[in-house]
Protein backbone atom coordinates (compact mmCIF):
# COMPACT_ATOMS: atom_id res chain seq x y z
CA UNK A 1 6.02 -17.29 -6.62
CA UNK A 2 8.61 -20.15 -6.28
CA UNK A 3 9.40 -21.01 -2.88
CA UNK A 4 12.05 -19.25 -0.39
CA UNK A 5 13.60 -20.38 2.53
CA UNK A 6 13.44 -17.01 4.65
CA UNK A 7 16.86 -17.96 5.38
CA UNK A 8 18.23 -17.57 2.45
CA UNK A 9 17.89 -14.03 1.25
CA UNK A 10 19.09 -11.60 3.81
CA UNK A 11 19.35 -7.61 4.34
CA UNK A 12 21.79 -6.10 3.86
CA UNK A 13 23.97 -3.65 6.55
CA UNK A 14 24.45 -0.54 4.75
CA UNK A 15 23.52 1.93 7.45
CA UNK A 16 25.84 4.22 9.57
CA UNK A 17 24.53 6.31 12.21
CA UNK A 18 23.82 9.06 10.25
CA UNK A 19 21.44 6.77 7.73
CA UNK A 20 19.49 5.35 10.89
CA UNK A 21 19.32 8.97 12.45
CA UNK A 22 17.72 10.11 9.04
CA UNK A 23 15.13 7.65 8.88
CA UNK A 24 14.00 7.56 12.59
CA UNK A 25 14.08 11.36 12.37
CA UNK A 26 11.85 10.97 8.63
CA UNK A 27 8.81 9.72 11.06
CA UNK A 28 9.00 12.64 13.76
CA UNK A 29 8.25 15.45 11.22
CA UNK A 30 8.10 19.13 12.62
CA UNK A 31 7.06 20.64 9.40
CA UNK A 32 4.12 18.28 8.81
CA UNK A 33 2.32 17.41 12.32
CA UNK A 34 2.88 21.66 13.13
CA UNK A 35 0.38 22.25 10.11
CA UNK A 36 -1.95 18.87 10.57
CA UNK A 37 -2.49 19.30 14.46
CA UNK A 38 -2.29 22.91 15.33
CA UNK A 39 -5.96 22.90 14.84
CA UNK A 40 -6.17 20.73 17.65
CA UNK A 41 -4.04 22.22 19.70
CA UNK A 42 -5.73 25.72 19.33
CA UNK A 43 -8.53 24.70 21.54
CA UNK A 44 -9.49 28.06 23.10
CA UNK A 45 -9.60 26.21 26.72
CA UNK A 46 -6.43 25.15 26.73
CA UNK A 47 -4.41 26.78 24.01
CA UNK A 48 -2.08 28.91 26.28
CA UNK A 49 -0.36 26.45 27.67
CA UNK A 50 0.42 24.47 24.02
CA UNK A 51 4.52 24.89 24.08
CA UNK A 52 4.90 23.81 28.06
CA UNK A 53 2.84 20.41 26.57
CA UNK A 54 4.80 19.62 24.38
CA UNK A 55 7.97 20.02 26.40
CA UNK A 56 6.32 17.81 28.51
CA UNK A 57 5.47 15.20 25.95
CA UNK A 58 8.76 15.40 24.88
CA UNK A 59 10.20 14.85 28.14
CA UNK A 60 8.18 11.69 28.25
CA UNK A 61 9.43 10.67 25.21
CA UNK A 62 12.68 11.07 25.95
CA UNK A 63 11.98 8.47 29.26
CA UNK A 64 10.49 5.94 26.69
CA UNK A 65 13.83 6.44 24.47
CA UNK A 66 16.16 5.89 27.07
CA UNK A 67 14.58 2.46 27.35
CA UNK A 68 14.41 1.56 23.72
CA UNK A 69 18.22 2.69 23.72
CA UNK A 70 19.04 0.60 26.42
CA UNK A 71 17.47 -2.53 24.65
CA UNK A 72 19.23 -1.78 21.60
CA UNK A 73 22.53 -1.31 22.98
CA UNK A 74 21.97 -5.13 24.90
CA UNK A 75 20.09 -7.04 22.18
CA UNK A 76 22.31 -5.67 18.87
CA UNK A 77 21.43 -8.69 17.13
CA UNK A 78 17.50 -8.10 17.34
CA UNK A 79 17.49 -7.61 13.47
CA UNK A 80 14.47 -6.17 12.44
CA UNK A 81 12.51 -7.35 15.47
CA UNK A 82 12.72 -4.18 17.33
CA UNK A 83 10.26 -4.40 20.60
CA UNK A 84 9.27 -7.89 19.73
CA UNK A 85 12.25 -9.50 19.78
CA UNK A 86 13.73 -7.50 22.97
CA UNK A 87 9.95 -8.85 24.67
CA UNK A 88 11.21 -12.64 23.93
CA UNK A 89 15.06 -12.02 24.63
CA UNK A 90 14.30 -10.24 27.81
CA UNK A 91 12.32 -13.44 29.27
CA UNK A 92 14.69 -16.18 27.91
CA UNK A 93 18.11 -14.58 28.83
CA UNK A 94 16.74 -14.92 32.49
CA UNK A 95 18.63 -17.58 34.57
CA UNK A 96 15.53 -19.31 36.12
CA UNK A 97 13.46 -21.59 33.50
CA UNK A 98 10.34 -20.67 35.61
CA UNK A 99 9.83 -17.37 33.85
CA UNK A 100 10.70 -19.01 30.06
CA UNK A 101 7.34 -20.53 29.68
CA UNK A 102 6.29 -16.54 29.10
CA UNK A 103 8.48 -15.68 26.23
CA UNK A 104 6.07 -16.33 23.90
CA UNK A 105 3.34 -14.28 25.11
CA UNK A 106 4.93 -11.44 25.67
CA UNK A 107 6.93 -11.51 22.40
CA UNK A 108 3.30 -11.66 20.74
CA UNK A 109 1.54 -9.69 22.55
CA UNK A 110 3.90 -6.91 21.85
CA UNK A 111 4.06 -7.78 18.42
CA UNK A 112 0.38 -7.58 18.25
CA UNK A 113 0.47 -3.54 19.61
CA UNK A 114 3.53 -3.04 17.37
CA UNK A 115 0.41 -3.78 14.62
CA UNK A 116 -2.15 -1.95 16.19
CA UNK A 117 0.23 1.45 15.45
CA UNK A 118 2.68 0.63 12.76
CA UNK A 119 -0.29 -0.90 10.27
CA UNK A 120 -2.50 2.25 11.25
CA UNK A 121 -0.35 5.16 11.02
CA UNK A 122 0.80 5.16 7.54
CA UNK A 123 -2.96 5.16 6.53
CA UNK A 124 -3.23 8.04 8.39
CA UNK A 125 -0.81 9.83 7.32
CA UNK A 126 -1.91 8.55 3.45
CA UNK A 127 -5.21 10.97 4.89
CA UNK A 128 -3.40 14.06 6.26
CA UNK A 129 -2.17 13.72 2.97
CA UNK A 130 -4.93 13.20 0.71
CA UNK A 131 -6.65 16.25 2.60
CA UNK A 132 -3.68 18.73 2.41
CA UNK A 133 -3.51 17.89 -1.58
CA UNK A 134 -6.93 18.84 -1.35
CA UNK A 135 -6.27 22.47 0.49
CA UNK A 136 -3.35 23.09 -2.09
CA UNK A 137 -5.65 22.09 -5.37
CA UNK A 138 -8.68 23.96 -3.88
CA UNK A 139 -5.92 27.53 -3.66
CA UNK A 140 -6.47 27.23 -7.54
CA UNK A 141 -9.47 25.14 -8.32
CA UNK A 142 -12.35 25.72 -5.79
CA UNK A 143 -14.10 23.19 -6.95
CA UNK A 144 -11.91 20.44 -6.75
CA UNK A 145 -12.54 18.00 -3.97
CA UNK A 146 -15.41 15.53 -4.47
CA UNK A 147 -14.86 11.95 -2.19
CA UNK A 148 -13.45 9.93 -5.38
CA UNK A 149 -10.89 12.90 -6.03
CA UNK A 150 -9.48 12.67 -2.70
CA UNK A 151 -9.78 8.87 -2.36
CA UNK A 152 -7.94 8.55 -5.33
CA UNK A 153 -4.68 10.98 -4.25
CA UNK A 154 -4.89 8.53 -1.23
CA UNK A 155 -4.19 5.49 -3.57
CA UNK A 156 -1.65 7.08 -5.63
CA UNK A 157 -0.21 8.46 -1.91
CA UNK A 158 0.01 4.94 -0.82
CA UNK A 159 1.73 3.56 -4.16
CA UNK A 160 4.02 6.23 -4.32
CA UNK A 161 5.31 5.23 -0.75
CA UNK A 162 4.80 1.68 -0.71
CA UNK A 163 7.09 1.79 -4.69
CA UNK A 164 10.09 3.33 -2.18
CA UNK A 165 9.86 1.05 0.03
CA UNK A 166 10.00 -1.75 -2.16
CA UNK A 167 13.42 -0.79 -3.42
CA UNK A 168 14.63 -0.77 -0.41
CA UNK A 169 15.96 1.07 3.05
CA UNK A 170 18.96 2.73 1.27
CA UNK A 171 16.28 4.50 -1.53
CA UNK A 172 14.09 5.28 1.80
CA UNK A 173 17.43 6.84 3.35
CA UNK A 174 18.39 9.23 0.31
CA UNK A 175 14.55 9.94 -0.11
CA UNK A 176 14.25 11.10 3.53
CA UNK A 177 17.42 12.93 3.51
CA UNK A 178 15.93 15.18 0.96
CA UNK A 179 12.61 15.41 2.78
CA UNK A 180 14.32 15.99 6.29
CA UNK A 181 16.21 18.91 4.75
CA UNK A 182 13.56 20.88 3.04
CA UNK A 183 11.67 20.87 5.75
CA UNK A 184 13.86 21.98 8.21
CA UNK A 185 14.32 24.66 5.98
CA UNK A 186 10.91 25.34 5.29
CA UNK A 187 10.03 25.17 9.35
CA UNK A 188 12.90 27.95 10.43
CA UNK A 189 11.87 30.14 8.14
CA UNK A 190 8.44 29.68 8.61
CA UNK A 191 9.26 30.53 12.63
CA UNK A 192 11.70 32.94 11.89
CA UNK A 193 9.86 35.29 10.22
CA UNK A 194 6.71 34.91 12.77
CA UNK A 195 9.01 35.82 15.56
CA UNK A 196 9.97 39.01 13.25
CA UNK A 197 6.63 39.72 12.57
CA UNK A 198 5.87 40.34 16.32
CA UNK A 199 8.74 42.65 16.75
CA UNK A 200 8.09 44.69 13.54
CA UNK A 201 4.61 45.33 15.00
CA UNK A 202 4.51 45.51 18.30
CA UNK A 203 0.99 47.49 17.98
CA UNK A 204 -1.10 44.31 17.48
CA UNK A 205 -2.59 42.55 20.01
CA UNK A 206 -1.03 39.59 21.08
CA UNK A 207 -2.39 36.64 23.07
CA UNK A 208 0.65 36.01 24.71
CA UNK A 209 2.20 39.12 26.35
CA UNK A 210 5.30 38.03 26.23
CA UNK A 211 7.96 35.35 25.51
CA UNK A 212 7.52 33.85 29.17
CA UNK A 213 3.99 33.96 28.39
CA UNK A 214 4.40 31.31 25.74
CA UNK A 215 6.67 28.81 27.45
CA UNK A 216 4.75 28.82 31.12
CA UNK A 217 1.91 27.02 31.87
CA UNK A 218 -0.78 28.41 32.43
CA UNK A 219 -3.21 26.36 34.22
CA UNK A 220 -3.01 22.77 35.50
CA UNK A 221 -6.23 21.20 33.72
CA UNK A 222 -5.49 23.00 30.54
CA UNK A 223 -2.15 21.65 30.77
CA UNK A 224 -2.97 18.12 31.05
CA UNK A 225 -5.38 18.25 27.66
CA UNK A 226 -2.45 19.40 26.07
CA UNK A 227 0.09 16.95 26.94
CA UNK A 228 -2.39 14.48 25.73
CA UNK A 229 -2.49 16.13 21.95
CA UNK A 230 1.48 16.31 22.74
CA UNK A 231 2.55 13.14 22.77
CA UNK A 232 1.45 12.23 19.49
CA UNK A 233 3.68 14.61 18.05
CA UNK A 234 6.99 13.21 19.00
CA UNK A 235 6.39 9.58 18.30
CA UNK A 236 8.37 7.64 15.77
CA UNK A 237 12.00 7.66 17.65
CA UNK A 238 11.93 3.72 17.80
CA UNK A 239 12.06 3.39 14.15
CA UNK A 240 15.76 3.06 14.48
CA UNK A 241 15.74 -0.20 16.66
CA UNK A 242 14.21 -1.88 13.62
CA UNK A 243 16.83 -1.23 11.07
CA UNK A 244 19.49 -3.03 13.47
CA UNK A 245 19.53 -5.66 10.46
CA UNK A 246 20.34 -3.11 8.29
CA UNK A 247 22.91 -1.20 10.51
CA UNK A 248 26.78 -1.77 9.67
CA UNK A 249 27.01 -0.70 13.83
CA UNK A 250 23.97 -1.99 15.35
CA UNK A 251 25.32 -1.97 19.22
CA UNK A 252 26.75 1.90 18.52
CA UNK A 253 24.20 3.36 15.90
CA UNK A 254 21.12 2.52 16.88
CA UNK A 255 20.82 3.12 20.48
CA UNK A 256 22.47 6.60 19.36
CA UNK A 257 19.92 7.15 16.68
CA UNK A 258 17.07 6.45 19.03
CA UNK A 259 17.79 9.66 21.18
CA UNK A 260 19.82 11.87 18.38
CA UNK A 261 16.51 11.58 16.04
CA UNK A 262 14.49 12.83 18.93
CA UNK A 263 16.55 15.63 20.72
CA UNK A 264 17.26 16.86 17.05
CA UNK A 265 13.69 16.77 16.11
CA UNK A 266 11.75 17.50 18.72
CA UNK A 267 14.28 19.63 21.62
CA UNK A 268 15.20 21.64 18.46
CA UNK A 269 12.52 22.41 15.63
CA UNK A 270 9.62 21.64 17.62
CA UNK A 271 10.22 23.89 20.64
CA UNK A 272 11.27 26.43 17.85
CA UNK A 273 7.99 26.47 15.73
CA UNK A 274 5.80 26.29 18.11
CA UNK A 275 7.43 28.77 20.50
CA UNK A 276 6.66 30.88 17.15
CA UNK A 277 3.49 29.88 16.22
CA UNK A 278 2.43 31.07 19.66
CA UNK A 279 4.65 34.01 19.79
CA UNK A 280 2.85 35.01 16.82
CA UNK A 281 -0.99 34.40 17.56
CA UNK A 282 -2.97 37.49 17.75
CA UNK A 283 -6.23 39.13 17.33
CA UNK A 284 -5.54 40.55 13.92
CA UNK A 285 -5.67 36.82 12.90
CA UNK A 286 -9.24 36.85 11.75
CA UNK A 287 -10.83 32.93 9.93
CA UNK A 288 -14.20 31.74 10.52
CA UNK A 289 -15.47 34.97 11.42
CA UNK A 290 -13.68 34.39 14.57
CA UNK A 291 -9.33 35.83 16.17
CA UNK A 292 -6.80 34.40 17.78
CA UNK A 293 -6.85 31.15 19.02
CA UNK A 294 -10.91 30.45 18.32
CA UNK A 295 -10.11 31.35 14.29
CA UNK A 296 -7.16 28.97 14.67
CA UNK A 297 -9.12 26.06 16.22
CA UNK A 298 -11.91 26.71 13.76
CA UNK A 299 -9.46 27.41 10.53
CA UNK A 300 -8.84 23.97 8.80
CA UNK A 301 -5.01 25.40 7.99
CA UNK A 302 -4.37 27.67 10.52
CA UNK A 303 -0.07 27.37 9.71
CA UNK A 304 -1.16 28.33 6.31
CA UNK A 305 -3.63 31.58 7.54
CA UNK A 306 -0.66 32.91 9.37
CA UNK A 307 1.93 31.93 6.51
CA UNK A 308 -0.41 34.17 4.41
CA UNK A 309 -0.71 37.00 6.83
CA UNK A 310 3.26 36.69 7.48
CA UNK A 311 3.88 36.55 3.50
CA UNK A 312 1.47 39.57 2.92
CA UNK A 313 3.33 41.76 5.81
CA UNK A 314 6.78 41.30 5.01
CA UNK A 315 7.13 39.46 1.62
CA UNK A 316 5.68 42.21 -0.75
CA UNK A 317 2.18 41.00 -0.28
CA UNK A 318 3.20 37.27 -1.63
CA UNK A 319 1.09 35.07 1.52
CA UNK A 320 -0.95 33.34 -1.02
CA UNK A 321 2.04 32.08 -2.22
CA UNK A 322 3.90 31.16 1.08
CA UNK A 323 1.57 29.40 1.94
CA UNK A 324 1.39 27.14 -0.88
CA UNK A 325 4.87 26.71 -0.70
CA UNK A 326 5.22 25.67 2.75
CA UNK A 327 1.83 23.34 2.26
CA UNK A 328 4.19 21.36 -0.48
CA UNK A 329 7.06 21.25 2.02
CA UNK A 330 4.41 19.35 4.37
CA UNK A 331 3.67 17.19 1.41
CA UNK A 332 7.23 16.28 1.20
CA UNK A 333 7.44 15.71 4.88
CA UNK A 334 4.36 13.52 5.64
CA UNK A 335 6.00 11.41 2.25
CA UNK A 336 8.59 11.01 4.80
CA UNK A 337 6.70 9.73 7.59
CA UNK A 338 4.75 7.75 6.01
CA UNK A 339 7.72 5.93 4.45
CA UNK A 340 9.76 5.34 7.62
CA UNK A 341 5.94 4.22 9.65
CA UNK A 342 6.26 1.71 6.82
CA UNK A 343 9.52 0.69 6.74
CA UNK A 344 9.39 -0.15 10.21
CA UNK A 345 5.93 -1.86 10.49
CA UNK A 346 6.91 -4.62 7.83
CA UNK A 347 10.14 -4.85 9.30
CA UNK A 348 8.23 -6.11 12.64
CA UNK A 349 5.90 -7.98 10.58
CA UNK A 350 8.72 -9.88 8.59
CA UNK A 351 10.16 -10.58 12.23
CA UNK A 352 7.12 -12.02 12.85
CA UNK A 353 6.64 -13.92 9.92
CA UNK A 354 10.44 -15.21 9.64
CA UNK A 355 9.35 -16.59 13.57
CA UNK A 356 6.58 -18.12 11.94
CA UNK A 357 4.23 -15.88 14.94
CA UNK A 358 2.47 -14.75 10.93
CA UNK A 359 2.23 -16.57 7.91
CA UNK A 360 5.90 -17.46 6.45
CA UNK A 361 5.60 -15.54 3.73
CA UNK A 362 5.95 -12.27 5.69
CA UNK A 363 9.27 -13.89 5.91
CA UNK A 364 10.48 -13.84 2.82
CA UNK A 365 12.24 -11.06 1.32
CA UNK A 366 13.17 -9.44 -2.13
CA UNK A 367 15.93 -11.47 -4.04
CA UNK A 368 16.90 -8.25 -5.64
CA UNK A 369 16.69 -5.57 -3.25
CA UNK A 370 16.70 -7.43 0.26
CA UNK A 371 13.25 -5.43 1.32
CA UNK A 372 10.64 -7.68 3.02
CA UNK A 373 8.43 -6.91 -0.51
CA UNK A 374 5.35 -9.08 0.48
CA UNK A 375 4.86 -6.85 3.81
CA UNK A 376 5.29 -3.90 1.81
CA UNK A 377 2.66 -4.65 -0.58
CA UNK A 378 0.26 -5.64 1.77
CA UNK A 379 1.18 -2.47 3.95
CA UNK A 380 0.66 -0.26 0.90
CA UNK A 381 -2.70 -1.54 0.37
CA UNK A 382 -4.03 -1.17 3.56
CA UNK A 383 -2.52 1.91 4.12
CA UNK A 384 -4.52 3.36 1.04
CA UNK A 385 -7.82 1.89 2.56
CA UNK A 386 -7.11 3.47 5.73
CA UNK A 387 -6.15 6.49 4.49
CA UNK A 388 -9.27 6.67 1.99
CA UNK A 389 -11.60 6.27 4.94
CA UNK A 390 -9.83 8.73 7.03
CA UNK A 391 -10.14 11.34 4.34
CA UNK A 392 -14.18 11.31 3.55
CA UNK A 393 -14.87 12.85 7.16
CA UNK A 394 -13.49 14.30 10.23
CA UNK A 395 -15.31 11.39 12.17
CA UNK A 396 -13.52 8.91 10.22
CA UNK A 397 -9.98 10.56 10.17
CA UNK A 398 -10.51 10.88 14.45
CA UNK A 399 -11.19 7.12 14.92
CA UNK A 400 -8.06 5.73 12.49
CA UNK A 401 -6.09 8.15 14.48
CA UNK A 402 -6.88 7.38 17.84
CA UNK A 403 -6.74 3.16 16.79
CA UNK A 404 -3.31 3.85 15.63
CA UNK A 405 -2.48 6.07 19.22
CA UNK A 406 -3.60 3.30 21.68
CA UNK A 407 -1.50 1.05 19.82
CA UNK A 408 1.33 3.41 20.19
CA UNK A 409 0.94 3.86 24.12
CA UNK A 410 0.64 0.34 24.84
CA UNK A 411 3.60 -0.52 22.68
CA UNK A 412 6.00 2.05 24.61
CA UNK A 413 4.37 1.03 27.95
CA UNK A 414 5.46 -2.35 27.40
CA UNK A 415 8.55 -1.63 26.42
CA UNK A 416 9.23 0.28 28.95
CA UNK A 417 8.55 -2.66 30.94
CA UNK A 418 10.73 -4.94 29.52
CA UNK A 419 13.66 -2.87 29.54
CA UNK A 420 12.94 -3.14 33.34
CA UNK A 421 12.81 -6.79 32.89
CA UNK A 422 15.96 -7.36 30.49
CA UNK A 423 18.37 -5.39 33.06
CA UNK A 424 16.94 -7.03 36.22
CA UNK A 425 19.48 -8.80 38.26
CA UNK A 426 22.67 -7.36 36.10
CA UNK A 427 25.33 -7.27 37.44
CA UNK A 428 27.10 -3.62 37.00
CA UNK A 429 23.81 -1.97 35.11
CA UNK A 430 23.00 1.57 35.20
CA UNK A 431 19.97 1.93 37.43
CA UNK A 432 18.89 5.80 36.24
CA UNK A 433 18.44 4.38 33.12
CA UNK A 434 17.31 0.88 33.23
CA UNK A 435 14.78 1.02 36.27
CA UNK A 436 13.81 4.80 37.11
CA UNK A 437 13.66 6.49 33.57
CA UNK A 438 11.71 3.18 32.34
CA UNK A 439 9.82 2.95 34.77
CA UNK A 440 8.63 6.21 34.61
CA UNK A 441 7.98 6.15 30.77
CA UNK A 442 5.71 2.65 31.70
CA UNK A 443 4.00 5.25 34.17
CA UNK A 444 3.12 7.88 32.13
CA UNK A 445 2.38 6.32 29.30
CA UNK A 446 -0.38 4.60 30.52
CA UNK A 447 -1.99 8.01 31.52
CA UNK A 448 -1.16 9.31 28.98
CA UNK A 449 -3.53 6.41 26.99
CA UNK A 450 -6.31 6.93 29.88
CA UNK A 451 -5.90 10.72 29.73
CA UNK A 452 -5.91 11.04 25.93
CA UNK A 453 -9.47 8.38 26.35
CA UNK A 454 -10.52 10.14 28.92
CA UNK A 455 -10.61 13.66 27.71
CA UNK A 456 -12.34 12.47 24.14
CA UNK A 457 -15.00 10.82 25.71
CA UNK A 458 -15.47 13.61 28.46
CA UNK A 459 -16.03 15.94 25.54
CA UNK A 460 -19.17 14.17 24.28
CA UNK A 461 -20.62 14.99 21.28
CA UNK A 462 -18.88 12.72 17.68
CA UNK A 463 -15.89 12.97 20.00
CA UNK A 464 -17.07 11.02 22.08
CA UNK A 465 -18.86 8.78 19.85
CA UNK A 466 -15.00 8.28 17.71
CA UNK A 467 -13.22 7.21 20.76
CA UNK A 468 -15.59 4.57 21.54
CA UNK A 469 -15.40 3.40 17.96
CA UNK A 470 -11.52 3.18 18.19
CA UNK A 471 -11.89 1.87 21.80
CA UNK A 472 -13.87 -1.31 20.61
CA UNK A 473 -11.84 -1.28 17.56
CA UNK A 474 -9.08 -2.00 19.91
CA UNK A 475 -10.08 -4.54 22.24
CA UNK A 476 -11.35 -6.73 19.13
CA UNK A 477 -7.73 -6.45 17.76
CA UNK A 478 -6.38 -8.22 21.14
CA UNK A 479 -9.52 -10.91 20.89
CA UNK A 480 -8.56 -11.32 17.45
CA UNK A 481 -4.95 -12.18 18.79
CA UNK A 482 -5.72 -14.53 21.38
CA UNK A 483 -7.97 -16.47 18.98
CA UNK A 484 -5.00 -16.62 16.35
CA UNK A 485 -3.00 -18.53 19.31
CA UNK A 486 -5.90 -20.39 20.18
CA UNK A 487 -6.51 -21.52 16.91
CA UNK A 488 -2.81 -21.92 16.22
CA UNK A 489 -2.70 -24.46 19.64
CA UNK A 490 -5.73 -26.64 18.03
CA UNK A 491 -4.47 -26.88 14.41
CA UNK A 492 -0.63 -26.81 14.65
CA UNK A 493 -0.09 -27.97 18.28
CA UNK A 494 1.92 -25.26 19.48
CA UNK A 495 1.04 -23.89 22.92
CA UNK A 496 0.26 -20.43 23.91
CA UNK A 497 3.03 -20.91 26.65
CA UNK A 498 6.64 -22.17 26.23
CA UNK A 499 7.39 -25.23 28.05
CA UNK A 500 10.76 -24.65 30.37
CA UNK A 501 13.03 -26.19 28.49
CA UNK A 502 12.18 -24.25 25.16
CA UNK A 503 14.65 -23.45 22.62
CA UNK A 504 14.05 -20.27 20.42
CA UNK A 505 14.73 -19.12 17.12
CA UNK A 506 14.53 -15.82 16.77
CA UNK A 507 13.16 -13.51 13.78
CA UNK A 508 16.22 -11.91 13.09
CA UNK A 509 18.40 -11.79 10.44
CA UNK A 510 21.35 -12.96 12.70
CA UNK A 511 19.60 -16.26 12.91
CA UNK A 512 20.69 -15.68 16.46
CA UNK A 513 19.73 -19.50 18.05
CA UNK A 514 19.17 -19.01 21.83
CA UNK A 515 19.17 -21.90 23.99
CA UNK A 516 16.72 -21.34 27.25
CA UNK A 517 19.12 -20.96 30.45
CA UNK A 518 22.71 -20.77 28.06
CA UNK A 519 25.07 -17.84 29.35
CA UNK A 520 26.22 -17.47 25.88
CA UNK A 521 22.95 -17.24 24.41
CA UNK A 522 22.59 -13.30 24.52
CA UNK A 523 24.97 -11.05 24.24
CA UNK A 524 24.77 -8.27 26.49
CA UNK A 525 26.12 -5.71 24.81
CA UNK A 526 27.39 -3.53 27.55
């Protein structure tokens, strides 16, 4: 490969607020995390309260967007930086050089956790995948599913995505357009017809008595298990801050896109389908030798046990079929998520690279289709070894998964933080939503991270055993950090801490120069 200056290829802006909406929505999928985590959330001992958790989750979520909005909105010209460029920005647009000597830490360390989820997740949902492929091939062929068979629709999983990423965000945008619309589709009528189901036979014994029933909680410890499982579901809103390189409107369309993608998603298809999975739950729901909730929580599909009751009932005995449909709209969906986790993870890591905080050629991009191709490549790989593990075992599958969900926590924790940071002292700011709302997301999503730890390892058992594994996992990720600056300070000479006069380039593609303690520097953007 001939040498680039990463300065000399850059993306393109071809996004309005509808194509940033699309692709942040793309990685908070309804259809696809309803059928891969119901299991989950069907524990018997908490199961009741599953719809006020995830209102709950959500309304966390919603705290940790207001911050990444109000980031976007001030720091437009972050590029594909996202988190780790607001961490920098927020320290060096302060007046006093005292606190510049920290820019660089925090911008790394929060580049570091921006790893620790965005190069995890896609290779877990390459495994979600590989094993629903696996549930739809064994409808017709029982004896499909040896380890190399679903290793190997991991790979081709992981190419597929990684091939639409290469060509680029505006492929990714038409791709998840498609997929965002089919399974919206696929999801109301999915709920619709559970919620008919219960009023076309009202004979059947139903867990919850009534509609109340299904949005109260029901009991607080019970509650608390579930908002950890929550959580997970409605991450992915951030995406958008890392296509501000690619947004025509940055300073409009992304801070817009942050919260649009996750009241649209979440406020309106998620409290939907699961209002109706629960609606629906009943005794006559027999898998595993066991009703209700226990056949759900034992059931490896339980979304596609009721979508064959539901298509049996009231679709002239066609479940077998509904089901398999809706399992391929989940297909399409987690193709979806996967591409916009990857999208944005080597759009951080080409931040990274372009701020020489990686190796430079993470900077470079594509000459042809202004995608940062080497990060993609890498990401795809990875992503199919990830997801390859994940799929041999339950064990394995728990431990990417949880990696990939500390990573997550910390990230939004932090940046919660520094939205708290980057509005302190301005003048004219709006304090709701630059000090209380972040600072509550920073709040709960730390206990979130010690309550999601804490309730895995209180279980015991492989549980127990997985979140260790992750745990350790972890904590060798942030040693391995550390020594890269360490080493980085011995060979190169440049120092953990900025000295107070630093000047920093950026990794965006504004090639936004900021001079420590310059007024003119940053621009606010309010």
């Amino acid at each position: 490969m001939a040498a680039q200056n990463p300065s000399e290829v850059k993306m393109v802006p071809t996004l309005g607020l509808t194509g940033v909406t699309i692709n942040a929505m793309a990685l908070i999928a309804p259809g696809a995390f309803l059928w891969t985590t119901y299991q989950l959330q069907a524990n018997p001992s908490s199961a009741m309260n599953m719809w006020a958790a995830v209102f709950i989750a959500t309304a966390i979520a919603l705290l940790t967007a207001v911050a990444y909005s109000a980031l976007a909105n001030r720091y437009p010209e972050a590029g594909a930086g996202s988190s780790y460029y607001f961490a920098e920005a927020s320290v060096l647009h302060k007046e006093e050089h005292r606190h510049f000597k920290f820019a660089r830490m925090s911008k790394f360390l929060v580049g570091w956790a921006s790893h620790l989820y965005y190069w995890i997740y896609p290779g877990v949902m390459v495994a979600f995948m590989g094993l629903l492929i696996t549930y739809i091939i064994q409808t017709f062929y029982p004896d499909f599913g040896a380890p190399w068979q679903e290793v190997l629709v991991c790979v081709v999983f992981a190419g597929i995505v990684g091939a639409i990423a290469y060509v680029g965000v505006t492929g990714s945008t038409l791709a998840n357009i498609v997929i965002n619309a089919i399974q919206i589709i696929a999801l109301v009528t999915f709920s619709v017809l559970a919620i008919i189901y219960r009023a076309q036979h009202p004979a059947v014994h139903y867990l919850h008595t009534s509609a109340l029933s299904v949005i109260m909680p029901h009991d607080l410890s019970g509650l608390i298990q579930q908002s950890t499982i929550a959580i997970l579901l409605v991450v992915g809103f951030e995406s958008a801050t890392a296509l501000a390189a690619e947004s025509k409107n940055p300073g409009r369309d992304i801070p817009r896109g942050v919260l649009l993608s996750l009241v649209i998603q979440a406020v309106v298809f998620y409290f939907l389908e699961y209002f109706a999975a629960n609606y629906f739950i009943n005794t006559g729901y027999h898998a595993a030798g066991k009703t209700g909730f226990d056949a759900a929580f034992a059931s490896g599909a339980p979304i596609g046990d009721m979508a064959k009751i539901i298509g049996d009932q009231m679709l002239g005995g066609n479940g077998l079929a509904f089901a398999v449909i809706l399992a391929a709209t989940v297909v399409i969906a987690l193709i979806g998520t996967a591409l916009s986790c990857l999208n944005t993870g080597v759009r951080v890591t080409y931040a990274m690279g372009k701020d020489t905080e990686l190796p430079l050629v993470f900077g470079f991009l594509h000459g042809k289709y202004r995608t940062p191709h080497v990060g993609v490549i890498v990401l795809s790989v990875i992503s199919a070894i990830i997801g390859s593990y994940g799929v041999l075992n339950i064990d394995n599958l728990t431990q990417v998964t949880l990696i990939s969900n500390i990573g997550t926590f910390i990230l939004y924790g932090l940046t919660c933080l520094i939205c708290i940071v980057a509005f302190a002292g301005v003048v004219g700011r709006n304090f709701l939503t630059t000090f209380i709302f972040p600072g509550l997301g920073a709040l709960l999503n730390i206990a979130m991270l010690i309550g999601v730890l804490y309730f895995a390892i209180a279980g015991g058992g492989t549980t127990q055993t997985d979140t260790i594994i992750a745990g350790v996992f972890s904590l060798l990720w942030l040693v391995v950090g550390f020594a890269y600056l360490y080493i980085r300070k011995l060979v190169k000479g440049i120092p953990i801490l900025y000295p107070e006069d630093h000047k920093a380039s950026f990794g965006s593609d504004s090639d936004v120069v900021l001079e420590a303690g310059s007024d003119s520097a940053l621009t606010s953007g309010d």
